[in-house]
C-alpha atoms as a PDB file:
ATOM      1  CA  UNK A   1     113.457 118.117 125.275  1.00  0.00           C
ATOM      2  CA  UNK A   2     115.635 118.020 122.183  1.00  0.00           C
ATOM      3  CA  UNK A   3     114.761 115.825 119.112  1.00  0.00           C
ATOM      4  CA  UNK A   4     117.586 112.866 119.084  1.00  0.00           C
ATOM      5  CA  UNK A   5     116.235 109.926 117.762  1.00  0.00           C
ATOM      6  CA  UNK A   6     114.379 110.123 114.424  1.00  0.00           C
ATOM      7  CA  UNK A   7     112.563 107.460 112.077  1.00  0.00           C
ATOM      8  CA  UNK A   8     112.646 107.316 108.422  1.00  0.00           C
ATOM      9  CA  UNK A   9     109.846 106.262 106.348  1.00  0.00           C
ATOM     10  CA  UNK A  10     110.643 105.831 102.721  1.00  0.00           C
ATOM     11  CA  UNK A  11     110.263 102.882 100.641  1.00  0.00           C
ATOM     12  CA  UNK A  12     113.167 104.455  98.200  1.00  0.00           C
ATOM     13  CA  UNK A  13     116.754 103.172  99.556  1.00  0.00           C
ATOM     14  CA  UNK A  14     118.505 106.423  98.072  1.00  0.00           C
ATOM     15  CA  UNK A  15     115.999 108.674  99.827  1.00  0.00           C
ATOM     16  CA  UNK A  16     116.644 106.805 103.113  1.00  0.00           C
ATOM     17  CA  UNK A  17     120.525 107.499 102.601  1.00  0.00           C
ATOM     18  CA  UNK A  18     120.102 110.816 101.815  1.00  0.00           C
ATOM     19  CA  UNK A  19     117.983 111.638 105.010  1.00  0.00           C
ATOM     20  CA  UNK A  20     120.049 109.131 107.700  1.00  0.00           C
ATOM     21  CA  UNK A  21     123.415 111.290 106.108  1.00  0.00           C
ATOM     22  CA  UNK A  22     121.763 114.494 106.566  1.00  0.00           C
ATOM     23  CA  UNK A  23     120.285 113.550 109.946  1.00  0.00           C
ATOM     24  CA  UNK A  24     123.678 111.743 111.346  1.00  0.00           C
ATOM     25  CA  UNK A  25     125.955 114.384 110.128  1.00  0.00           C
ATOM     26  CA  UNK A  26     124.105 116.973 112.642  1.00  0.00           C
ATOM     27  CA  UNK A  27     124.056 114.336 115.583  1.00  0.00           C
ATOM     28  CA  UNK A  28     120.922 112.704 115.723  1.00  0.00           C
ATOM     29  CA  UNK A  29     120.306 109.175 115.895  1.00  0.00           C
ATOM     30  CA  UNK A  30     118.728 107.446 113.048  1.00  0.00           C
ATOM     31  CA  UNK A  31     116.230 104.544 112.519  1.00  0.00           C
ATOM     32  CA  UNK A  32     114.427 103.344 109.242  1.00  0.00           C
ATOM     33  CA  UNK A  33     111.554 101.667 107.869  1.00  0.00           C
ATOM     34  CA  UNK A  34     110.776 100.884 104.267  1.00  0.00           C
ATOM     35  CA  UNK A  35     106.919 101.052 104.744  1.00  0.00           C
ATOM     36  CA  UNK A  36     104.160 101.515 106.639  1.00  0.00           C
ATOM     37  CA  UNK A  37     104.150  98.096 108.293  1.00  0.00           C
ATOM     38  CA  UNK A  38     107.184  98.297 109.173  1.00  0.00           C
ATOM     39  CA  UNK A  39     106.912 101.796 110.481  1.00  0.00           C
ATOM     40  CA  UNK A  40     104.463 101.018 113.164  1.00  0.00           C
ATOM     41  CA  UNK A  41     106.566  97.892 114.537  1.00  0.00           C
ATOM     42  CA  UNK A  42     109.263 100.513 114.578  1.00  0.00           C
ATOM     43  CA  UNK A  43     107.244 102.778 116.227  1.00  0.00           C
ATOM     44  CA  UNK A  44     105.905 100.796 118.782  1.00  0.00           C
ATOM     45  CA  UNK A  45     109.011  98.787 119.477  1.00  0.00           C
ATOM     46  CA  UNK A  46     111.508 102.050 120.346  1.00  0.00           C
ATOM     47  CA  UNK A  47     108.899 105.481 120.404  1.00  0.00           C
ATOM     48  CA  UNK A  48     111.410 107.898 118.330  1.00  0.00           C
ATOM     49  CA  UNK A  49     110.742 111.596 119.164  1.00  0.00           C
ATOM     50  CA  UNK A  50     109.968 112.463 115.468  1.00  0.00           C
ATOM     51  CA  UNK A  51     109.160 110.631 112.212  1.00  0.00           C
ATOM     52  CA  UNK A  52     109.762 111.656 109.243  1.00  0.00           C
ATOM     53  CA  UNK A  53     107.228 110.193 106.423  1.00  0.00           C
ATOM     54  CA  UNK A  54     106.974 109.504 102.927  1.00  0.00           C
ATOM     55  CA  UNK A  55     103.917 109.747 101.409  1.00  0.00           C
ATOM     56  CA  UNK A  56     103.909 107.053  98.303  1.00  0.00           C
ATOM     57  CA  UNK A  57     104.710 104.137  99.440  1.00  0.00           C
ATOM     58  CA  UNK A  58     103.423  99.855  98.706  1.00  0.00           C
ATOM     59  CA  UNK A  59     100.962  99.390 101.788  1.00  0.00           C
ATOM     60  CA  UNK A  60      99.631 101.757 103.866  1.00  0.00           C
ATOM     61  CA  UNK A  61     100.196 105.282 102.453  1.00  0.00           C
ATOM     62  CA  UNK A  62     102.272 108.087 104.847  1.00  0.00           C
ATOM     63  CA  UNK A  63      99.142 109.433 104.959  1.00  0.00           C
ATOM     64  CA  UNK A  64      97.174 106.463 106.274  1.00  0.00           C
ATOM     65  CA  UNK A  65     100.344 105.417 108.619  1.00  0.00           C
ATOM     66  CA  UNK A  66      99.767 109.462 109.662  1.00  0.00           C
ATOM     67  CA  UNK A  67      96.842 109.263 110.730  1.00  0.00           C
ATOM     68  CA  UNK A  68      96.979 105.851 112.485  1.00  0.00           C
ATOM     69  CA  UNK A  69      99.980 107.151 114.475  1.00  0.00           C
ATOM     70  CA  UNK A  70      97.860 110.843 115.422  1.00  0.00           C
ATOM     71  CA  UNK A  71      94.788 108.696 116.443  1.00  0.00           C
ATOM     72  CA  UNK A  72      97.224 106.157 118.957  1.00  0.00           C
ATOM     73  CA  UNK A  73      96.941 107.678 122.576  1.00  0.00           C
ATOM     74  CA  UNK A  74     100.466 106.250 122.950  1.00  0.00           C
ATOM     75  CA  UNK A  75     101.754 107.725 119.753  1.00  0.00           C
ATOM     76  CA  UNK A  76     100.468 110.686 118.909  1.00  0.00           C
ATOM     77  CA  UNK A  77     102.988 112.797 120.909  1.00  0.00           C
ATOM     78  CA  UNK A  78     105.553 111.879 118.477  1.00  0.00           C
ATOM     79  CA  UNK A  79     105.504 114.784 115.673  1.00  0.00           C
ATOM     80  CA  UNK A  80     105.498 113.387 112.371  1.00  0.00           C
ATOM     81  CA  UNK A  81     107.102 115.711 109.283  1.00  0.00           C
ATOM     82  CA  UNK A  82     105.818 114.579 105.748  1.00  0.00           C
ATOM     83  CA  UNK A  83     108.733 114.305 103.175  1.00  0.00           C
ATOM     84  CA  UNK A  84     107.002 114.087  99.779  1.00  0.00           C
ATOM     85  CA  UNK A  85     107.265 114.092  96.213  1.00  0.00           C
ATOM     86  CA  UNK A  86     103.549 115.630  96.381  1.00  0.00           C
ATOM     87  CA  UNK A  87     103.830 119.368  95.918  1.00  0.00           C
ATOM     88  CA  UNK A  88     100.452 120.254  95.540  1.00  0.00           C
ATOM     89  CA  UNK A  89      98.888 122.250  98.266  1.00  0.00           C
ATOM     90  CA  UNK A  90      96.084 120.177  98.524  1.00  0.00           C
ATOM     91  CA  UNK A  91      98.513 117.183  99.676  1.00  0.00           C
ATOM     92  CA  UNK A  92      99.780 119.787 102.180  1.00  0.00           C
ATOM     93  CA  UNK A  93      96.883 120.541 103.588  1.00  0.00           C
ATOM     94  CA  UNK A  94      95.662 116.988 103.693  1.00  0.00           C
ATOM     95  CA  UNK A  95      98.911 115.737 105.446  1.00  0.00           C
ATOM     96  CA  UNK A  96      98.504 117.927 108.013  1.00  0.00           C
ATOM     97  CA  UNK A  97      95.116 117.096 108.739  1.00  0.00           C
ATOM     98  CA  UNK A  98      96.005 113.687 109.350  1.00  0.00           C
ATOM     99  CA  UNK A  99      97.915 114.860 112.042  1.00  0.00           C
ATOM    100  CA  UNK A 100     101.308 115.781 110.301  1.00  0.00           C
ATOM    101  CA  UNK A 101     103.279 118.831 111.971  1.00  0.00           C
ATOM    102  CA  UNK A 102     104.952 119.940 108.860  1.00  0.00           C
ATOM    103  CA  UNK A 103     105.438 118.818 105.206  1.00  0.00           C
ATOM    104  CA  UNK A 104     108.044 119.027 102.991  1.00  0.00           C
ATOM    105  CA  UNK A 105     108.665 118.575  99.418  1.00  0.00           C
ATOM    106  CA  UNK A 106     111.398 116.161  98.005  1.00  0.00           C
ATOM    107  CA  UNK A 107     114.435 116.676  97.191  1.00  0.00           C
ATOM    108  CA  UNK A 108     114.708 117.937 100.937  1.00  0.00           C
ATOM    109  CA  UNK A 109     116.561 121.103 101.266  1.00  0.00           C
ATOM    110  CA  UNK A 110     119.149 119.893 104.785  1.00  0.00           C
ATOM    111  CA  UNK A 111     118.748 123.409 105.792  1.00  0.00           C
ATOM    112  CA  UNK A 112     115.385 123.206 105.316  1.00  0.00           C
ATOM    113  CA  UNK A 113     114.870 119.724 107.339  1.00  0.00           C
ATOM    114  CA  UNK A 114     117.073 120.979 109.862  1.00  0.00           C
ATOM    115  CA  UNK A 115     115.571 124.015 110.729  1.00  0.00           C
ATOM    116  CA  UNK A 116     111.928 122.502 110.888  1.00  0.00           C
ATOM    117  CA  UNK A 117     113.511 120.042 113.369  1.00  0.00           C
ATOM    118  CA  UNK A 118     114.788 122.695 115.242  1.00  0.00           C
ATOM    119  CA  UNK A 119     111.255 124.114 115.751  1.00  0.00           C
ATOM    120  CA  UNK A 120     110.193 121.356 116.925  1.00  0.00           C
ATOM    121  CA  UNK A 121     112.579 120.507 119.959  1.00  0.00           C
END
């Protein structure tokens, strides 16, 4: 099944744009949450088929929102991408063992984004 409806998880407005005009530009559908709290109401209220995540955020961390989503039985389906300012490798790692199915680092490359969405669906 193809990836349609995504959510956006970044406490920075201008990030948010950026993403939602990438992601709407190439057809998908677009929802948004400023933080982790938020995120999970999102979540819960309309399941998106893929979330993308930012890791520094007031709250809950991407990380910890992450790994609360990968340990729900009726979320964890839903493949999260981490879009970070973290470029370490260590982050990397650790963002995908909190159940993250691909990280990138900000500023997002569109081509980039787009092509990791691509291998998900």
């Amino acid at each position: 099944m193809a990836i349609q409806r995504i959510l956006i998880v970044d406490d920075s407005p201008t990030e948010r744009y950026y993403l939602t005009d990438i992601l709407v530009r190439s057809g998908f559908t677009v929802s948004t949450a400023e933080n982790g709290e938020e995120a999970m109401a999102k979540i819960k209220a309309d399941k998106p088929q893929l979330i993308l995540m930012d890791v520094v955020m007031p709250g809950q961390n991407g990380f910890q929102v992450t790994r609360a989503i990968a340990k729900d039985p009726e979320l964890q389906d839903v493949p999260i991408i981490i879009c970070s300012s973290k470029n370490q490798e260590t982050d990397r790692i650790w963002g995908i063992r909190q159940g993250a199915k691909d990280y990138l680092v900000k500023p997002v490359d569109a081509a980039e984004l787009l092509a990791k969405i691509a291998a998900l669906g």
